[in-house]
Protein backbone atom coordinates (compact mmCIF):
# COMPACT_ATOMS: atom_id res chain seq x y z
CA UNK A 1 13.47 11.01 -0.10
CA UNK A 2 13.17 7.10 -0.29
CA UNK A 3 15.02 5.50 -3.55
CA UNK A 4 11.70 4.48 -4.66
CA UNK A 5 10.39 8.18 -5.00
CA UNK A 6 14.01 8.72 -6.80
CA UNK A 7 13.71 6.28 -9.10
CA UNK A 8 10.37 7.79 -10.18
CA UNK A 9 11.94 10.84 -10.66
CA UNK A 10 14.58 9.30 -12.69
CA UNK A 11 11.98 7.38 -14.76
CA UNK A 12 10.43 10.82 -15.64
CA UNK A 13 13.41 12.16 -16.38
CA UNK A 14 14.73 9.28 -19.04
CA UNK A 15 11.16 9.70 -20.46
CA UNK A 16 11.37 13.19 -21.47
CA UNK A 17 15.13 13.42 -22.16
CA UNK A 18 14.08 10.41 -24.80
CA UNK A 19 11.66 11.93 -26.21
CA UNK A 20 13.79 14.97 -27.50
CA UNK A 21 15.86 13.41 -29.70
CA UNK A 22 12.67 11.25 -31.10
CA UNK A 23 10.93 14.80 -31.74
CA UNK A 24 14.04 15.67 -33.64
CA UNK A 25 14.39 12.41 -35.67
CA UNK A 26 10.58 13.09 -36.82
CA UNK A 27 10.66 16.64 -37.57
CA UNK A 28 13.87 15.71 -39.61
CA UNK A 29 11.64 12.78 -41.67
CA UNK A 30 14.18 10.20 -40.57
CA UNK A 31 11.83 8.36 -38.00
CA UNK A 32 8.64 7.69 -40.24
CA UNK A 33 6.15 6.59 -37.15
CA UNK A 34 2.82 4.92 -37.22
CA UNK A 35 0.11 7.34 -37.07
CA UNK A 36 -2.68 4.97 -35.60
CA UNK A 37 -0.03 3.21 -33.37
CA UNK A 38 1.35 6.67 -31.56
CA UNK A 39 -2.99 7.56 -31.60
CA UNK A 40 -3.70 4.08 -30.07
CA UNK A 41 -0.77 4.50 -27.24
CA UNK A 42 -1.69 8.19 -26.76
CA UNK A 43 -5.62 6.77 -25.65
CA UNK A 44 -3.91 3.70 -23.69
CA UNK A 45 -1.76 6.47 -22.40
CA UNK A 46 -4.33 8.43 -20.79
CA UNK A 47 -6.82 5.79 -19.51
CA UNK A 48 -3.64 4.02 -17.74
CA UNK A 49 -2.47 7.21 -16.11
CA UNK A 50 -5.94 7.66 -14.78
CA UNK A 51 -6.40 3.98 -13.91
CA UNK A 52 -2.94 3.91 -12.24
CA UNK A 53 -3.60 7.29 -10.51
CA UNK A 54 -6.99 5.34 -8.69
CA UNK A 55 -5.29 2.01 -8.42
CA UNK A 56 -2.98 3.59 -5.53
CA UNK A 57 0.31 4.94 -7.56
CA UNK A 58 2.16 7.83 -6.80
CA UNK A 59 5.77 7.12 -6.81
CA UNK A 60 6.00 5.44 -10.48
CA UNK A 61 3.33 8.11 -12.11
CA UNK A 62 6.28 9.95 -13.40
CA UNK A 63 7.00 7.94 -16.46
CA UNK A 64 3.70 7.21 -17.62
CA UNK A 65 2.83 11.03 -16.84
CA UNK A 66 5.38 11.98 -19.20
CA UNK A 67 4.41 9.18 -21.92
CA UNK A 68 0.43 10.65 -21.76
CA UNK A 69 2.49 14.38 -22.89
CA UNK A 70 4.96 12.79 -25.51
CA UNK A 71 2.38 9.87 -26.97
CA UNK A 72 -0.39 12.96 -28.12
CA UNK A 73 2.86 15.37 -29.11
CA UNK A 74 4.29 12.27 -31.21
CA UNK A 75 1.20 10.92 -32.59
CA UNK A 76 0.26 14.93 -34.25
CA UNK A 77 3.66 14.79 -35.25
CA UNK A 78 2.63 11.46 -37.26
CA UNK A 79 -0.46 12.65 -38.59
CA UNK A 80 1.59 16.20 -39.77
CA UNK A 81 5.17 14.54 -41.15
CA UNK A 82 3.87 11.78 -43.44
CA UNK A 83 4.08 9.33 -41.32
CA UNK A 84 2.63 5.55 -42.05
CA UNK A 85 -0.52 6.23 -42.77
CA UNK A 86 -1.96 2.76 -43.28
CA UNK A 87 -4.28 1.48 -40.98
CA UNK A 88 -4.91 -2.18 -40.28
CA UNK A 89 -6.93 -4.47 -38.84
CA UNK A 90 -4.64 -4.43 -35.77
CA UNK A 91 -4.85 -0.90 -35.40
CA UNK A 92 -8.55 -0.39 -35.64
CA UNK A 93 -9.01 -3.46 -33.24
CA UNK A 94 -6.82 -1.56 -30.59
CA UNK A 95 -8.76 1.40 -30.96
CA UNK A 96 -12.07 -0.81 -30.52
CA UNK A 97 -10.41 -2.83 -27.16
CA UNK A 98 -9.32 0.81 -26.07
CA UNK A 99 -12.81 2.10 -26.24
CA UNK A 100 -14.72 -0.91 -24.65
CA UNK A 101 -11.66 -0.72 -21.69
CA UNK A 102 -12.67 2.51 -20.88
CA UNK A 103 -16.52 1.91 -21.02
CA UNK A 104 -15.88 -0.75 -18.67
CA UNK A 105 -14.12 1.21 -16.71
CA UNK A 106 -16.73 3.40 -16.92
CA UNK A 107 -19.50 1.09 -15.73
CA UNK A 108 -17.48 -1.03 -13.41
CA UNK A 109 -15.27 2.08 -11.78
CA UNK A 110 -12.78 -0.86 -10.65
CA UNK A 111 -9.55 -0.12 -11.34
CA UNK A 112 -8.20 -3.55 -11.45
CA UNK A 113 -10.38 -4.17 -14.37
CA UNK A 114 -9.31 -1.34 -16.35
CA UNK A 115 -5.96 -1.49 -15.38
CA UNK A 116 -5.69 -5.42 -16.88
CA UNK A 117 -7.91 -4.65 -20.07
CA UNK A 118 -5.81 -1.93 -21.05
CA UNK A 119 -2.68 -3.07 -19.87
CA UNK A 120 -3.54 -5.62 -22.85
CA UNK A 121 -4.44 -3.02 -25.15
CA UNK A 122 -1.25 -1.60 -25.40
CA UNK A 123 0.45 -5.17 -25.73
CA UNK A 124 -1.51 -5.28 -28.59
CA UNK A 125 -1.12 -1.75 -29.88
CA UNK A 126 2.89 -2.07 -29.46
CA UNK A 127 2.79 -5.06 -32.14
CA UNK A 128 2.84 -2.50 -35.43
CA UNK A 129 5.99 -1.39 -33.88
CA UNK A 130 7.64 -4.36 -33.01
CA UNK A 131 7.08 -5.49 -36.76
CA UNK A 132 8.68 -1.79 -37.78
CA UNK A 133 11.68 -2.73 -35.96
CA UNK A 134 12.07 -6.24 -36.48
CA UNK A 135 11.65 -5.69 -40.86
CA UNK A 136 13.38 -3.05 -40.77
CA UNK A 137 15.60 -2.04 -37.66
CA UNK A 138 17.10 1.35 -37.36
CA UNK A 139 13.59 2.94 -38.50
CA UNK A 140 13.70 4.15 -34.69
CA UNK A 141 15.76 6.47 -33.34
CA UNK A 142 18.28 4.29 -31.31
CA UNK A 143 18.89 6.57 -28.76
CA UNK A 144 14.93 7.46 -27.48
CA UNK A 145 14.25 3.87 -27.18
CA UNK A 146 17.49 3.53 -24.82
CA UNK A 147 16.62 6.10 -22.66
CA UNK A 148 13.25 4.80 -22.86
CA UNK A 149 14.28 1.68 -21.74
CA UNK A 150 16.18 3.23 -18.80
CA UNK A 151 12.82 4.79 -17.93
CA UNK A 152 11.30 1.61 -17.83
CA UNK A 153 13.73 -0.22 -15.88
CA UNK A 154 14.21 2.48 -13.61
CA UNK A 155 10.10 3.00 -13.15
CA UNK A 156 10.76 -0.81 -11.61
CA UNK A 157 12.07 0.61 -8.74
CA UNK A 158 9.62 3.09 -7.92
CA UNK A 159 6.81 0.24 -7.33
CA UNK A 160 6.55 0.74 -3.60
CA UNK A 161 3.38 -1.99 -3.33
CA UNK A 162 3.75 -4.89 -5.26
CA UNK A 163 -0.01 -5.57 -6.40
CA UNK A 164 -1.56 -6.62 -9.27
CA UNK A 165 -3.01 -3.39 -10.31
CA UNK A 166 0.08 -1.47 -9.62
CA UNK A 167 2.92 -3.57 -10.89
CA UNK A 168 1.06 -4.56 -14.03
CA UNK A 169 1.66 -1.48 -15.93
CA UNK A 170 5.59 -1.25 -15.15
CA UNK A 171 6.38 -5.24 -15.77
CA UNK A 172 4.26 -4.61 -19.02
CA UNK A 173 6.89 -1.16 -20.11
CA UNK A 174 9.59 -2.86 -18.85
CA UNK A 175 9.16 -6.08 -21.25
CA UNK A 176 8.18 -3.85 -24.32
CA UNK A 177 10.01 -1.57 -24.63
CA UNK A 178 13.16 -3.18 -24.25
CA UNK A 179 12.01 -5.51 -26.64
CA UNK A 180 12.21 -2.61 -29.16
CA UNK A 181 15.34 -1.08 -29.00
CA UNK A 182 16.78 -4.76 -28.87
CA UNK A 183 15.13 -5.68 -32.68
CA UNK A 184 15.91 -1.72 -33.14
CA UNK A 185 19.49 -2.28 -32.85
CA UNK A 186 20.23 -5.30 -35.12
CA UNK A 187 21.89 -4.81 -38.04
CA UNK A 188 20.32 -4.60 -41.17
CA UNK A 189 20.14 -8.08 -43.15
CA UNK A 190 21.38 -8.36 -46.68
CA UNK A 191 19.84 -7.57 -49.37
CA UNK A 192 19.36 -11.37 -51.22
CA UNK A 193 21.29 -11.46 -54.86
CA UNK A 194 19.58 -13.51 -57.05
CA UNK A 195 21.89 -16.28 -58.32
CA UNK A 196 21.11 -17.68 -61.92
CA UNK A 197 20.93 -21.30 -60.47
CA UNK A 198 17.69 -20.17 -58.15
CA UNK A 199 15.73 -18.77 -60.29
């Protein structure tokens, strides 16, 4: 077994070790995630596996084979436990890119196109969380997006051909979700006393 084969493994394997305590932190009502965000990522989800699958991957299809499970599990699990239920501009504009992505894909059956449209889709469909984490960080369980992060890094090292189609998706989870549990892990900032003299 080459290391890049074993670092797809270990992507997986970060993935869905992550994803258990996020399924507890939900169930629990302590992680309150966005329900069109975890229904946008679950589409990107699929269409990239399937995209990636035809652009030539085998090696780094563990992690986002194990997102396409935990992005529909985690997205009912929004919908069921109250979670944000507001849905934006932003959010129904993902779901529109998401849809014209795969009808291009559709059309075009090039997987370089699909992979780059969608690969921007879920950029775009990440932003709701970023702004979660960056108003109010801790609001994500700490620990998923660390081992998440590991998965990313790790899926990094998996990428056995360096092309465009196949290295977009990994550079894309590797940036992102990082990014997360970074503005996760702040620290809360003070609550602002109003002083007599400012008001």
């Amino acid at each position: 077994m080459d290391y890049q084969i074993a670092s797809g493994y270990l992507s997986g394997t970060f993935e869905f070790v992550g994803a258990l305590p996020y399924l507890h932190s939900i169930i629990n009502k302590k992680t309150k995630p966005n329900r069109a965000t975890w229904l946008i990522w679950s589409l990107v989800s699929v269409i990239l596996f399937c995209t990636y699958y035809l652009s030539g991957a085998r090696a780094t299809l563990w992690q986002p084979g194990a997102a396409v499970l935990f992005n529909v599990v985690f997205a009912f699990l929004a919908f069921r436990h109250s979670g944000m239920s507001r849905v934006g501009k932003l959010d129904a504009g993902c779901f529109l890119g998401a849809m014209l992505a795969l009808i291009a894909w559709g059309l075009t059956r090039n997987p370089l196109i699909g992979m780059t449209v969608i690969v921007i889709v879920a950029i775009i469909g990440s932003v709701p969380t970023i702004l979660k984490v960056y108003e109010n960080p801790g609001s994500e369980d700490r620990l998923t997006w660390l081992l998440w992060s590991l998965a990313a890094l790790a899926n990094l090292f998996a990428v056995k051909s360096w092309t465009f189609a196949i290295a977009l998706y990994p550079i894309e989870v590797a940036v992102v979700i990082p990014l997360i549990f970074a503005l996760n892990l702040r620290k809360k900032p003070p609550k602002r006393v109003a002083c007599f003299g400012n008001q």
